[in-house]
PDB file of N, CA and C in Angstrom:
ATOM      1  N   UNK A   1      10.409  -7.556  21.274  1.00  0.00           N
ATOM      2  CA  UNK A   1       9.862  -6.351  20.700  1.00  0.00           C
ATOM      3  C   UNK A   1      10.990  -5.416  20.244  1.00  0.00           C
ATOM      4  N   UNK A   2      12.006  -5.297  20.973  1.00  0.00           N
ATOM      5  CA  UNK A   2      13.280  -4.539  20.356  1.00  0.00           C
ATOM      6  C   UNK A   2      13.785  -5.191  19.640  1.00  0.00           C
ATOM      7  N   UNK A   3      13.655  -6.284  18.642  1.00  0.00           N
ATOM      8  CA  UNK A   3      14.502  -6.996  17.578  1.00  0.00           C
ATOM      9  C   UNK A   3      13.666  -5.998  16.519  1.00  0.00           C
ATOM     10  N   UNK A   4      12.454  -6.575  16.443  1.00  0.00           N
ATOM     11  CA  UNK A   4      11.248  -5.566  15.791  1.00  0.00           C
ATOM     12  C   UNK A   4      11.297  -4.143  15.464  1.00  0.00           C
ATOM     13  N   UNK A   5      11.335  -3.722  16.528  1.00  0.00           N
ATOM     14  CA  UNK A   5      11.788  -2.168  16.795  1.00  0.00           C
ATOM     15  C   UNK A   5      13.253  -1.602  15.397  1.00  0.00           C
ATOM     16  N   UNK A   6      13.946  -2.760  15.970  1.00  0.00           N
ATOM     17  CA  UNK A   6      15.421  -2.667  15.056  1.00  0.00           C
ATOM     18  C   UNK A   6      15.224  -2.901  13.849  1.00  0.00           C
ATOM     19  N   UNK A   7      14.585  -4.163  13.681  1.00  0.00           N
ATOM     20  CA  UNK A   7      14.326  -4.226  12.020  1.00  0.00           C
ATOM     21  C   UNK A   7      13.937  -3.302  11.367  1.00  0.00           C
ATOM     22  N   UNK A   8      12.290  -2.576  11.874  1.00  0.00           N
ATOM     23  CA  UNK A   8      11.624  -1.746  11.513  1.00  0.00           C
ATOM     24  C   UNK A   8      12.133  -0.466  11.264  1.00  0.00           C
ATOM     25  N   UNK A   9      12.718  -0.101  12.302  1.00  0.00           N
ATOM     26  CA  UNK A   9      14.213   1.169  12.130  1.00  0.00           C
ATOM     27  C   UNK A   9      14.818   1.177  11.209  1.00  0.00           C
ATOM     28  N   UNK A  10      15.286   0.184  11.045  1.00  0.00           N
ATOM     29  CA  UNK A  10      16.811  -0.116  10.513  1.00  0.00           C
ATOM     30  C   UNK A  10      16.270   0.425   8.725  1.00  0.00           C
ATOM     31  N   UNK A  11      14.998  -0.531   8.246  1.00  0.00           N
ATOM     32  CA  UNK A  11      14.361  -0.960   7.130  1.00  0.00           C
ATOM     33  C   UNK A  11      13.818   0.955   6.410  1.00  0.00           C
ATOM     34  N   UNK A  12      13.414   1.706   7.756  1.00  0.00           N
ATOM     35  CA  UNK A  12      12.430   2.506   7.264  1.00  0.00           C
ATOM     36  C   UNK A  12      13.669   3.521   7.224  1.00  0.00           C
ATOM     37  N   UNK A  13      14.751   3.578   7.938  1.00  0.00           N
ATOM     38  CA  UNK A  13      15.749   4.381   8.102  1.00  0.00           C
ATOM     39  C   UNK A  13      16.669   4.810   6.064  1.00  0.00           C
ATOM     40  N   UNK A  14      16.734   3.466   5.931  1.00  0.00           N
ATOM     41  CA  UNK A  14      17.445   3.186   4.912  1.00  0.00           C
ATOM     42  C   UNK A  14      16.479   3.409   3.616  1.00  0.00           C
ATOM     43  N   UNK A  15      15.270   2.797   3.618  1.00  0.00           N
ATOM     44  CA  UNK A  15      14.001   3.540   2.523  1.00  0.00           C
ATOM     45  C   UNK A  15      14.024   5.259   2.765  1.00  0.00           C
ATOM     46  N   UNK A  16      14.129   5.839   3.569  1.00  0.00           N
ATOM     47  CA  UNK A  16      14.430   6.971   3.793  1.00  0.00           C
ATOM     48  C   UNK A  16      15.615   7.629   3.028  1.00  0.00           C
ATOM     49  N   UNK A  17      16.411   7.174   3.579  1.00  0.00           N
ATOM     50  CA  UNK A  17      17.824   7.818   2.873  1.00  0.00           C
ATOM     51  C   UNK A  17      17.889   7.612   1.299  1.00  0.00           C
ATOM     52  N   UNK A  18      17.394   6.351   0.751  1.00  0.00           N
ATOM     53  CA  UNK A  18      17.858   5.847  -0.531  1.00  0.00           C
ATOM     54  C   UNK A  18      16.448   6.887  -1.367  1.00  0.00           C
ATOM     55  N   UNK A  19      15.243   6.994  -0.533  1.00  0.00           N
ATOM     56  CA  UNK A  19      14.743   7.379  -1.644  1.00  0.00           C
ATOM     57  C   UNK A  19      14.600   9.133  -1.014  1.00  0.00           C
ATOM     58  N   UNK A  20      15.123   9.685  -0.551  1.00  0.00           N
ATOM     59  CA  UNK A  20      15.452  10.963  -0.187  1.00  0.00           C
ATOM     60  C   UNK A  20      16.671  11.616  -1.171  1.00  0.00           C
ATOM     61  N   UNK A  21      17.447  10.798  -1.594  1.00  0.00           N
ATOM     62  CA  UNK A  21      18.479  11.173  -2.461  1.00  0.00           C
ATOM     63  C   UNK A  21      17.461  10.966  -3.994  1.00  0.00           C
ATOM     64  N   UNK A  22      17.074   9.696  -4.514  1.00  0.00           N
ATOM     65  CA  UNK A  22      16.601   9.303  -5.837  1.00  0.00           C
ATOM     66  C   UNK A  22      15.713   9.993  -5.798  1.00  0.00           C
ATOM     67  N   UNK A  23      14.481  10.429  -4.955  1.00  0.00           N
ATOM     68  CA  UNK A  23      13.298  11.127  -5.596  1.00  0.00           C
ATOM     69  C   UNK A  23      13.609  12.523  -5.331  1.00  0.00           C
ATOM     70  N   UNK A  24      14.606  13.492  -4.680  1.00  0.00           N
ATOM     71  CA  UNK A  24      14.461  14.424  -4.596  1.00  0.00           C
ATOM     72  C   UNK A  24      14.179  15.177  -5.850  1.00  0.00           C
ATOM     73  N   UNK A  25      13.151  16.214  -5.775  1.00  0.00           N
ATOM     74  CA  UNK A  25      12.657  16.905  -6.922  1.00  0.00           C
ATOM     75  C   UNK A  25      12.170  16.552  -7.873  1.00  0.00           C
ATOM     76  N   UNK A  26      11.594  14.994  -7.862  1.00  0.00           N
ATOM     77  CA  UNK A  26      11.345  14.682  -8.937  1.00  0.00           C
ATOM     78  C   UNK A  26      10.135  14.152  -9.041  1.00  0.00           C
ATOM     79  N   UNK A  27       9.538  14.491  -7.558  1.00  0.00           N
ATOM     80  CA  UNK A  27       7.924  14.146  -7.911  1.00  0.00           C
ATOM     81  C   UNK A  27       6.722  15.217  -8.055  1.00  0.00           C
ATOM     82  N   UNK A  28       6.190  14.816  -8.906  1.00  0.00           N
ATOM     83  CA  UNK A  28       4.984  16.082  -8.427  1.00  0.00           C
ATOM     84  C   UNK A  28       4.294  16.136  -7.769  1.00  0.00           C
ATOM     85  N   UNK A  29       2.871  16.426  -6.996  1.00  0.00           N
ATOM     86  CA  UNK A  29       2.060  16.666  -6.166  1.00  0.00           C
ATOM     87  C   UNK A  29       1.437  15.705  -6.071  1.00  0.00           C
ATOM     88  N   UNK A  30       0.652  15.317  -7.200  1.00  0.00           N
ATOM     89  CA  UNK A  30       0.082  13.455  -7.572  1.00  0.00           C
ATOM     90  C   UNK A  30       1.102  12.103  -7.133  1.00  0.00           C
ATOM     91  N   UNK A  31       2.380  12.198  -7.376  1.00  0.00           N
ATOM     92  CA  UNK A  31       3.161  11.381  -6.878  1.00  0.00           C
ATOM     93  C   UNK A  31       3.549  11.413  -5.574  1.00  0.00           C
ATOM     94  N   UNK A  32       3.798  12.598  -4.782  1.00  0.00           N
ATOM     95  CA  UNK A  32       3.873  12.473  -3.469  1.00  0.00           C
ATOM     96  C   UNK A  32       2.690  12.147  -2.891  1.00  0.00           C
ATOM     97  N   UNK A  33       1.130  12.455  -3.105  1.00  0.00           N
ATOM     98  CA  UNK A  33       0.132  11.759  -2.052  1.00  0.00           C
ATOM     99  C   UNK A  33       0.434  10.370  -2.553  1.00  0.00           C
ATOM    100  N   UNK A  34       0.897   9.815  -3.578  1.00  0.00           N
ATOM    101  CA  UNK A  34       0.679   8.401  -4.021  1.00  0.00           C
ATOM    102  C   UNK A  34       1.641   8.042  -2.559  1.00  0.00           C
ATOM    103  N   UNK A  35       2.834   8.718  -2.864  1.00  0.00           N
ATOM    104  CA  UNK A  35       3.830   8.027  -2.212  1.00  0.00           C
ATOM    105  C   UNK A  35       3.877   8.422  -0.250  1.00  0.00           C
ATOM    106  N   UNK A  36       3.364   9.459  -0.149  1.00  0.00           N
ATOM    107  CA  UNK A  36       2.697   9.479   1.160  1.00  0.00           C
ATOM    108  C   UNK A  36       1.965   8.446   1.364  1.00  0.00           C
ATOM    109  N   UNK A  37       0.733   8.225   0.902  1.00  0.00           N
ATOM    110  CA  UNK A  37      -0.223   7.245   1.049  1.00  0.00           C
ATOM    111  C   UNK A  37       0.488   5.924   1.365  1.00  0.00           C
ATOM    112  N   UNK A  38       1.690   5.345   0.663  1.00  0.00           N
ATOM    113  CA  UNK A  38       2.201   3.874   0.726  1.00  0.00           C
ATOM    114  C   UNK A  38       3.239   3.985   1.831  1.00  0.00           C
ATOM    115  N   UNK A  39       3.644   5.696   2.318  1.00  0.00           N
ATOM    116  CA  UNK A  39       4.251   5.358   3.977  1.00  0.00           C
ATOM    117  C   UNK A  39       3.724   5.390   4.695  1.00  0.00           C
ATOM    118  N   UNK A  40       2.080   6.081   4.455  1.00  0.00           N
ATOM    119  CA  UNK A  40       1.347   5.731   6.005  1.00  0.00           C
ATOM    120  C   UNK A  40       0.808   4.049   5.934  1.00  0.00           C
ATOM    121  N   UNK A  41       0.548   3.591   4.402  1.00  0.00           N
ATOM    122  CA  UNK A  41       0.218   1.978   4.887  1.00  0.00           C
ATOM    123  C   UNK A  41       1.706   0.893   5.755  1.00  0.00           C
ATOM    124  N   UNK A  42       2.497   1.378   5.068  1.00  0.00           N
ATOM    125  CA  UNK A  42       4.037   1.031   5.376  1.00  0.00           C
ATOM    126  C   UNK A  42       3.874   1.399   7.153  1.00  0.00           C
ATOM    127  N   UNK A  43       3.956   2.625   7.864  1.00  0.00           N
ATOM    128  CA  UNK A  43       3.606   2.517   8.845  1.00  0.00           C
ATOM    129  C   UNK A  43       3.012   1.873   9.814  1.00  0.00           C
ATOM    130  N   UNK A  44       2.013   1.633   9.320  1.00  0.00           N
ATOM    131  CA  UNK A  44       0.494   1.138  10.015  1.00  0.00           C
ATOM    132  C   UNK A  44       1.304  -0.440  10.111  1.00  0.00           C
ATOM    133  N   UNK A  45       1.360  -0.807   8.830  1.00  0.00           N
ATOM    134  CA  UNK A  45       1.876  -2.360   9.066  1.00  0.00           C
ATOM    135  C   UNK A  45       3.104  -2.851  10.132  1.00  0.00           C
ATOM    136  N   UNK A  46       4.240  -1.877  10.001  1.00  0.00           N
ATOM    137  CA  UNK A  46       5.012  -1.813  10.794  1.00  0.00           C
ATOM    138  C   UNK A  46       4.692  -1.533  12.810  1.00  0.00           C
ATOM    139  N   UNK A  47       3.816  -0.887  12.912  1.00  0.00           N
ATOM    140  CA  UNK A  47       3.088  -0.800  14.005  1.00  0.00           C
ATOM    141  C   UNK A  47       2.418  -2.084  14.346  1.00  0.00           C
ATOM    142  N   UNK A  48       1.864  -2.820  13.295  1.00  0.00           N
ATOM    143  CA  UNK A  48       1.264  -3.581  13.671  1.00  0.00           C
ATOM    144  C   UNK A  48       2.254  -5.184  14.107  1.00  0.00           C
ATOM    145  N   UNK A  49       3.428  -4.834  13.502  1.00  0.00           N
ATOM    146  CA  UNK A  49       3.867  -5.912  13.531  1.00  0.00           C
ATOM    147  C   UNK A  49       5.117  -5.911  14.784  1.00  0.00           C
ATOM    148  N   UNK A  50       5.579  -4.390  15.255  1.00  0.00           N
ATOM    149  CA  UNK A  50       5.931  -4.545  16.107  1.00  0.00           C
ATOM    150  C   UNK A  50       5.294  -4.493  17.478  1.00  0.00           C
ATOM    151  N   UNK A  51       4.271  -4.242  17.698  1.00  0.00           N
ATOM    152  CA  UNK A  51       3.785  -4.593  18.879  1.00  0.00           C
ATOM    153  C   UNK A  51       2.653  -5.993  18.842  1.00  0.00           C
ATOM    154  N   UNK A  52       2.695  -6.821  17.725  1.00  0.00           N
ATOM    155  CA  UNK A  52       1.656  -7.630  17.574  1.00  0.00           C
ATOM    156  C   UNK A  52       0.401  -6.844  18.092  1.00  0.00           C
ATOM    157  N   UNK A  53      -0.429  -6.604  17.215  1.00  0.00           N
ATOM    158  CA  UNK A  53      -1.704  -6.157  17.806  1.00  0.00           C
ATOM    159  C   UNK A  53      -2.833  -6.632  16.968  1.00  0.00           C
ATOM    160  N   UNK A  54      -2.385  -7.303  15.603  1.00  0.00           N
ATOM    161  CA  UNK A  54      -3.572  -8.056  14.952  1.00  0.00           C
ATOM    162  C   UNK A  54      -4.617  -7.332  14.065  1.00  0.00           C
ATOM    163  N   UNK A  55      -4.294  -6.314  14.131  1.00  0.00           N
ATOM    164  CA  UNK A  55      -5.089  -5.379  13.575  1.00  0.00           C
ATOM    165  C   UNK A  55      -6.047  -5.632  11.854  1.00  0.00           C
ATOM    166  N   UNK A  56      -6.604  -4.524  11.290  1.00  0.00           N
ATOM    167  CA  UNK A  56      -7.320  -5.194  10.129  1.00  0.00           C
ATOM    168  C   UNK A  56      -5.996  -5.181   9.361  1.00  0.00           C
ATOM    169  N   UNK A  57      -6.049  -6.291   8.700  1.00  0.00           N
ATOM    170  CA  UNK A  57      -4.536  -6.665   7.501  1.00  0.00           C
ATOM    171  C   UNK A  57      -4.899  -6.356   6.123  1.00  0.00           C
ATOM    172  N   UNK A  58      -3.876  -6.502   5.579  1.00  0.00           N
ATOM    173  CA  UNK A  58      -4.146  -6.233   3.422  1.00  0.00           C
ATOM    174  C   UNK A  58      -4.947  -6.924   3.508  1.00  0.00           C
ATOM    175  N   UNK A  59      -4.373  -8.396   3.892  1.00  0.00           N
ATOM    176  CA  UNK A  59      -5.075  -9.547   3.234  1.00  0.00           C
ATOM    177  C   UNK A  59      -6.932  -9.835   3.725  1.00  0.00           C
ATOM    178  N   UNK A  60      -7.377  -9.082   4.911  1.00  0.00           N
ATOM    179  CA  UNK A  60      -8.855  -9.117   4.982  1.00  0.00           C
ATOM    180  C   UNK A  60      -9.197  -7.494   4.278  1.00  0.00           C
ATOM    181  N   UNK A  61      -9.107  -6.481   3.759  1.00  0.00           N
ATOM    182  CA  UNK A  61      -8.980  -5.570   2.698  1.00  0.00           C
ATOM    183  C   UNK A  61      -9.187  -6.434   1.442  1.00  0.00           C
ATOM    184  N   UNK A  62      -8.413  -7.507   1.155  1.00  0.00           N
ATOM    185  CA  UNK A  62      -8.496  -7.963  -0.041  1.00  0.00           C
ATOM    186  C   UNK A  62     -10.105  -9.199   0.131  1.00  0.00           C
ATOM    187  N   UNK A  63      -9.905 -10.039   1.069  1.00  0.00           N
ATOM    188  CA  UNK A  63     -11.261 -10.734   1.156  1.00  0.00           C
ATOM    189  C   UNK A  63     -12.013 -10.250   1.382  1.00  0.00           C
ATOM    190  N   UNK A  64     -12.662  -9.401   1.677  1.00  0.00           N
ATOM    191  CA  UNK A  64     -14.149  -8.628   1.945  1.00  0.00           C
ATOM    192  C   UNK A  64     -14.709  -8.354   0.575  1.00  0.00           C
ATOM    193  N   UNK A  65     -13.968  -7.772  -0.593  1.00  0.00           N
ATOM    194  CA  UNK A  65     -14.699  -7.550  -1.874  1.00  0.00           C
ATOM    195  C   UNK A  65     -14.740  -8.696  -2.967  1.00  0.00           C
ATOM    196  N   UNK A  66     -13.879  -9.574  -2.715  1.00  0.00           N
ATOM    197  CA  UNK A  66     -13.894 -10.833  -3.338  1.00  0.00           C
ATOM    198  C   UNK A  66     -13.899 -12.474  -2.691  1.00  0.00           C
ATOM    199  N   UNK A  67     -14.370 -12.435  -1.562  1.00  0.00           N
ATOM    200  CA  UNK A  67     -14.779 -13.710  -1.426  1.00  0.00           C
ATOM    201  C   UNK A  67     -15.846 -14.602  -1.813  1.00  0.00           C
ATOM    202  N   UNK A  68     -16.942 -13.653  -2.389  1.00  0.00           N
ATOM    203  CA  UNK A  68     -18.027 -14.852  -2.523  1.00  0.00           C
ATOM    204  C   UNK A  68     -17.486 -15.017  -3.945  1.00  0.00           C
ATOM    205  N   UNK A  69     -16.889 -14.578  -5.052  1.00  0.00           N
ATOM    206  CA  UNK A  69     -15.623 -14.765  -6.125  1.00  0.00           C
ATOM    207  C   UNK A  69     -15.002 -15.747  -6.707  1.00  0.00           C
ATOM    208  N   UNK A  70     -14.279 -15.506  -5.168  1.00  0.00           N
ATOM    209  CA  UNK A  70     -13.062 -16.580  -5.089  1.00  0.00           C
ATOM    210  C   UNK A  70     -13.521 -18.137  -4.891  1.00  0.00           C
ATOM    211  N   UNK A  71     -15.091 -17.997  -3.503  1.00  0.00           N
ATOM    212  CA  UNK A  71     -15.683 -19.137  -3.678  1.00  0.00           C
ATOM    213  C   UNK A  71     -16.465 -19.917  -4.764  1.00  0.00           C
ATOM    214  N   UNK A  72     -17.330 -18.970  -5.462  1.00  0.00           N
ATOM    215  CA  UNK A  72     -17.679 -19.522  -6.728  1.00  0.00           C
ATOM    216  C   UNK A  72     -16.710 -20.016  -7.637  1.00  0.00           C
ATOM    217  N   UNK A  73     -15.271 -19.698  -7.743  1.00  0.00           N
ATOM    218  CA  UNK A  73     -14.248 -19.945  -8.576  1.00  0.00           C
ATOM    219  C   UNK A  73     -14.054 -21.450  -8.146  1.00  0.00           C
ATOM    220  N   UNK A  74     -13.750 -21.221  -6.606  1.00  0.00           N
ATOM    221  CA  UNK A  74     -13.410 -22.738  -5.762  1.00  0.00           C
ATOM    222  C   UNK A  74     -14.342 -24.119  -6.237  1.00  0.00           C
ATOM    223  N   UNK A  75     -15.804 -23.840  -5.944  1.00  0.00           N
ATOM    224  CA  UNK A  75     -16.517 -24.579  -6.461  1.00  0.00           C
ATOM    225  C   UNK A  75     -16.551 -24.957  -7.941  1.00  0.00           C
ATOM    226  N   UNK A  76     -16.745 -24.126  -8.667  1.00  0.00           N
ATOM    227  CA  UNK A  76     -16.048 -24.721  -9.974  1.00  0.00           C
ATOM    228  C   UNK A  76     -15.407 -25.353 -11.021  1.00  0.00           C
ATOM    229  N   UNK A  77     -13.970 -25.391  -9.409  1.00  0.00           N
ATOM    230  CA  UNK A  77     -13.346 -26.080 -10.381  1.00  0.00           C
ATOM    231  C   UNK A  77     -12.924 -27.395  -9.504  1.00  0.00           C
ATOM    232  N   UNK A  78     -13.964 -27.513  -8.536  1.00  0.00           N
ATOM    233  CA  UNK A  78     -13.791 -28.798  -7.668  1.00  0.00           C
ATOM    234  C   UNK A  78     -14.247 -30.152  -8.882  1.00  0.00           C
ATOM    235  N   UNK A  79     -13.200 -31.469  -8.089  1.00  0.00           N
ATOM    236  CA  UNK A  79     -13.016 -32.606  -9.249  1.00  0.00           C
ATOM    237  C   UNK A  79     -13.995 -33.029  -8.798  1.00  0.00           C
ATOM    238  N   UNK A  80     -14.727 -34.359  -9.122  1.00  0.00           N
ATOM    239  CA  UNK A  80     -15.744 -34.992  -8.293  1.00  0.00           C
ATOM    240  C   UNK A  80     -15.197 -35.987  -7.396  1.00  0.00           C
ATOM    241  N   UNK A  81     -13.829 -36.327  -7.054  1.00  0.00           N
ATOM    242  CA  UNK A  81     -13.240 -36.901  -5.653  1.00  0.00           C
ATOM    243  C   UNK A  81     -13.154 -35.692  -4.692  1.00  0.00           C
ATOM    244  N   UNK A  82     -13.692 -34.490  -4.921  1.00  0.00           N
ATOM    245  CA  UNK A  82     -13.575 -33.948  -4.039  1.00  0.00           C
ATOM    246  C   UNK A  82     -14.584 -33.502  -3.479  1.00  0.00           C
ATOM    247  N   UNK A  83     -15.463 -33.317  -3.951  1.00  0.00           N
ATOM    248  CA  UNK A  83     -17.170 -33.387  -3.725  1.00  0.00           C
ATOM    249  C   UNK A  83     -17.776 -34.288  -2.534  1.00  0.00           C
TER     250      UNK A  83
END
């Protein structure tokens, strides 16, 4: 869990600094909730990954509105050796 800890540090430490210098003053109000918004997901993930806790991920965010979709796509384009 402290390798984790370190990575996660190390990673968010340095996104910090690099974009604390490049964006200073240069966002407006619309761009900072954008960019708030992608450090609290950035967070959350990082939480999740250093304590393993499994939590809801992008990737079930992304299957819930497109799976029956993706399955109709699947079926589709099944060969008939695969049938």
């Amino acid at each position: 869990m402290w390798e984790r800890m370190l990575i996660v540090g190390t990673a968010l430490v340095g996104m910090a600094l690099y974009d604390g210098f490049t964006l200073r003053n240069k966002l407006a109000a619309r761009g900072k909730l954008v960019y708030g918004a992608l450090i609290a997901l950035s967070l959350y993930a990082a939480v999740d990954f250093i304590f393993t806790l499994n939590l809801f991920d992008y990737l079930d965010a992304v299957i819930i509105p497109f799976e029956s979709t993706a399955k109709a796509i699947e079926e589709a384009l099944k060969t008939d050796w695969e049938k």
